[in-house]
Protein backbone atom coordinates (compact mmCIF):
# COMPACT_ATOMS: atom_id res chain seq x y z
CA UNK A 1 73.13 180.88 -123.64
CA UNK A 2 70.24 183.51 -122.32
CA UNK A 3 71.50 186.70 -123.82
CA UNK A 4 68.91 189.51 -122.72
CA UNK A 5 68.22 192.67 -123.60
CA UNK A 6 67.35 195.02 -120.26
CA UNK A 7 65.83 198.26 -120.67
CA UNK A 8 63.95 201.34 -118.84
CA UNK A 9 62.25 203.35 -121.25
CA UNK A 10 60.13 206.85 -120.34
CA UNK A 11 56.18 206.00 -120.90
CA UNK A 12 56.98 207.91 -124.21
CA UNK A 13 59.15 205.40 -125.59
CA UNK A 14 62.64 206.83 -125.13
CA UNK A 15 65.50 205.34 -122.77
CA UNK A 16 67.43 208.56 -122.59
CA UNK A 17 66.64 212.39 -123.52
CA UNK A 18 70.32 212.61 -125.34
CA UNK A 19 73.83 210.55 -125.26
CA UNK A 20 74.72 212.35 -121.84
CA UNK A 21 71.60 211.57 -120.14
CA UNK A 22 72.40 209.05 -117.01
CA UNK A 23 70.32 206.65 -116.20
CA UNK A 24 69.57 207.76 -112.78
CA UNK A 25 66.13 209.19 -113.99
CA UNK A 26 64.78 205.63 -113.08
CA UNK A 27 62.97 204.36 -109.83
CA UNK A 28 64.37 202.16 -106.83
CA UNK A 29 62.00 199.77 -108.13
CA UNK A 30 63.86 199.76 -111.49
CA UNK A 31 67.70 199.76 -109.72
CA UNK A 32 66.99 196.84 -107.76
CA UNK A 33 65.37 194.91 -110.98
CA UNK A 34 68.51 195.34 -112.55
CA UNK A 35 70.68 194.83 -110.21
CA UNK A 36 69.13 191.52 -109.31
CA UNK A 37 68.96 190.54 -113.22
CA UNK A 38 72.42 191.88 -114.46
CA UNK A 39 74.22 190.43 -111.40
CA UNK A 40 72.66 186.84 -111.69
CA UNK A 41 73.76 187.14 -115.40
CA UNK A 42 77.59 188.10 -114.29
CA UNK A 43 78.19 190.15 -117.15
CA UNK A 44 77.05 192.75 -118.62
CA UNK A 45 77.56 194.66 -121.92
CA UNK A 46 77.18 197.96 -122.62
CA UNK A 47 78.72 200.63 -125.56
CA UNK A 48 81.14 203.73 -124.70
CA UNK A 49 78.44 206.21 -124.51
CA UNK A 50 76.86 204.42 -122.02
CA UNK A 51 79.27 203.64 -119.87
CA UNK A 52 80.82 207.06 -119.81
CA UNK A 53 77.46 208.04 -117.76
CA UNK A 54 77.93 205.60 -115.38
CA UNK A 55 80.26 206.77 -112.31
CA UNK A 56 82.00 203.23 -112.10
CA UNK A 57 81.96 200.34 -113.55
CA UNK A 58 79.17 197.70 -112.20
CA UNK A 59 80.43 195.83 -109.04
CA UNK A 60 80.03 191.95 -108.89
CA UNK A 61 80.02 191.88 -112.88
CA UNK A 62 82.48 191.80 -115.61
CA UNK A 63 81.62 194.86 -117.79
CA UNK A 64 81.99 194.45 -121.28
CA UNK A 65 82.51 198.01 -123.14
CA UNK A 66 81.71 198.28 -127.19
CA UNK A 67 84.50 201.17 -127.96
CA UNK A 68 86.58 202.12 -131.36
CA UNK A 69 88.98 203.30 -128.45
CA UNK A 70 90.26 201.32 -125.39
CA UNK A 71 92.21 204.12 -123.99
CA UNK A 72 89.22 206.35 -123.49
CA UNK A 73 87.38 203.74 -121.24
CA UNK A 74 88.99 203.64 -117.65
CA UNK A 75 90.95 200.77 -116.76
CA UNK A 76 89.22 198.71 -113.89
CA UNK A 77 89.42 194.73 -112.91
CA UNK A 78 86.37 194.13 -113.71
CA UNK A 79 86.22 195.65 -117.08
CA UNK A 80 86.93 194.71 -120.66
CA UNK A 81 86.99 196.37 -123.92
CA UNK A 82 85.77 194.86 -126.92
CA UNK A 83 84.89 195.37 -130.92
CA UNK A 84 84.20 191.85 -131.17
CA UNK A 85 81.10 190.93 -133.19
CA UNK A 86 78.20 189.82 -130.97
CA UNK A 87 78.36 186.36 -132.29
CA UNK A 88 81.96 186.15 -131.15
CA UNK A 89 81.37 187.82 -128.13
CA UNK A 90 78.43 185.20 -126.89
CA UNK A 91 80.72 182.26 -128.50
CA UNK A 92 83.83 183.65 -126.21
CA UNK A 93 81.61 184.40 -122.88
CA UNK A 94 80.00 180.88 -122.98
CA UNK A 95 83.72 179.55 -123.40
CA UNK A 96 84.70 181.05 -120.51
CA UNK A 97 82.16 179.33 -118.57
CA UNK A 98 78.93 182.48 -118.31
CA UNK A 99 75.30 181.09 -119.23
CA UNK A 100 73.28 184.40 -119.11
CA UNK A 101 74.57 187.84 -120.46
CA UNK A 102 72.86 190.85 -120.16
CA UNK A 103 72.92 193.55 -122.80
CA UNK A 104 72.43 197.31 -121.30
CA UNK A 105 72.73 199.57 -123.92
CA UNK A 106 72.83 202.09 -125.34
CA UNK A 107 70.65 202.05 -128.91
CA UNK A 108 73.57 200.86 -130.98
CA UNK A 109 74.05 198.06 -128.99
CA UNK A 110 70.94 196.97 -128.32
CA UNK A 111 69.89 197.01 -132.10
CA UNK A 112 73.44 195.36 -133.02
CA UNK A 113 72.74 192.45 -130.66
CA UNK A 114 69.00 192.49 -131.61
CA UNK A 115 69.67 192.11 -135.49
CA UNK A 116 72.56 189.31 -134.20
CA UNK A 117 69.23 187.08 -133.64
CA UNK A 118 71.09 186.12 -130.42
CA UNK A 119 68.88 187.97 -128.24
CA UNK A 120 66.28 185.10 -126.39
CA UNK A 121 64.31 187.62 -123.59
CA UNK A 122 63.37 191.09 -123.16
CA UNK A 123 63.45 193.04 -119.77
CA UNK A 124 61.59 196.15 -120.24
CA UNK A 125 60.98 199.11 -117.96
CA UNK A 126 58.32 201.37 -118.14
CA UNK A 127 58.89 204.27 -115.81
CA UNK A 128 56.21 206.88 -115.14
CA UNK A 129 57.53 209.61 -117.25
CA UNK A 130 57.50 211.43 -120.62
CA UNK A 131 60.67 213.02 -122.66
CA UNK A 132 58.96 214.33 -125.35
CA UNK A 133 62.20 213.68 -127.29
CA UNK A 134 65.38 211.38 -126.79
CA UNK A 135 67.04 208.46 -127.67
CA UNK A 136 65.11 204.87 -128.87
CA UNK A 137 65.69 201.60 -127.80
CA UNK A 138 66.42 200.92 -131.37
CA UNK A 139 68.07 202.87 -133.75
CA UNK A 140 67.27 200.93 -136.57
CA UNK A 141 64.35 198.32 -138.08
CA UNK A 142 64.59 195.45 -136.37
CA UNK A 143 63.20 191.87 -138.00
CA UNK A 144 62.37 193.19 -142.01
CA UNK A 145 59.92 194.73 -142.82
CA UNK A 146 56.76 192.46 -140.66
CA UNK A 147 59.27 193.53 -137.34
CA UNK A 148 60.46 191.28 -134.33
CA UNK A 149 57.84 188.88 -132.79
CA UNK A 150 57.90 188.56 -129.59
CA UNK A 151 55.77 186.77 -126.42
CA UNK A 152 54.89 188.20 -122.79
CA UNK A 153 55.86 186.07 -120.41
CA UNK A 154 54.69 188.19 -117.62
CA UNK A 155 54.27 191.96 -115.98
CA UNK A 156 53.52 193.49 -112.96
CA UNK A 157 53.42 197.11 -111.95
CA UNK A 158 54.16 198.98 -109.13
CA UNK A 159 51.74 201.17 -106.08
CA UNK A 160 54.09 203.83 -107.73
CA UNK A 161 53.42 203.28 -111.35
CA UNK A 162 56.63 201.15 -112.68
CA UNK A 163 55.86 198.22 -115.16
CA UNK A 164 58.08 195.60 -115.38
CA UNK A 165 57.58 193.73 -118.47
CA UNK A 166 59.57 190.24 -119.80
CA UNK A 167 59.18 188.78 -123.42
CA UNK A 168 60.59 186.14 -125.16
CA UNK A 169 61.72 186.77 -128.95
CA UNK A 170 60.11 184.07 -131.10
């Protein structure tokens, strides 16, 4: 199973400047990137805070929401809600037939599927930007104390400044 991580981050580091902060800060460039990734995936996987600053749910994907509540996350088709670990969660998606998941945030999630060791590829964003302050990708260390290694596979920038990047976690 490809479980990746996807991610636009501010050329400061930060993916949001607080828990409210939609993502609609990003580029075209960016929208389309995901889009293309997150549908080919067919899920996606996301934690209350960050869906709450979405308008709707993502069409064409099954949205998979991390909440301690299921009654504050609007009911859709397309939508689940979980508190499943992420081991059980990949085991149960790959049962039900998906071979790529994509994990979209927000900090908690990404570091809780990050520390799972399920995570195989990275799909970074770097957006022509700067915060000053906000929210990191991570919320938490990430590999012990010598960190995550991890491999470019490739990047490519934009006439408009966007870098795309893609790693693999050794």
């Amino acid at each position: 199973m490809k479980v990746f991580i996807i991610a636009a981050l501010s050329a400061d580091g930060f993916i949001a400047k607080n828990a409210e902060h939609a993502a609609l800060w990003t580029s075209i460039d960016d929208k389309k990137h995901f889009v293309e990734l997150t549908k080919r995936a067919g899920v996606v996987v996301i934690g209350s805070t960050t869906f709450k600053t979405m308008p709707r749910p993502l069409a064409d994907r099954l949205n998979i929401v991390y909440s301690r509540n299921a009654e504050s996350i609007r009911p859709a088709d397309n939508v689940e809600v979980t508190q499943s670990t992420p081991e059980e969660l990949i085991t149960s998606l790959e049962a039900r037939g998906y071979s790529e998941v994509a994990i979209c945030g927000g900090s908690q999630i990404y570091t809780a599927f990050m520390k799972s060791g399920l995570v195989t590829s990275l799909y970074i964003t770097i957006e022509p930007i700067v915060f000053g302050q906000g929210i990191h990708l991570f919320n938490d260390i990430i590999g012990g104390d010598s960190g995550q290694k991890i491999k470019l596979i490739k990047s490519r920038s934009t006439e408009a400044g966007t870098i795309f990047i893609e790693y693999a976690i050794n």
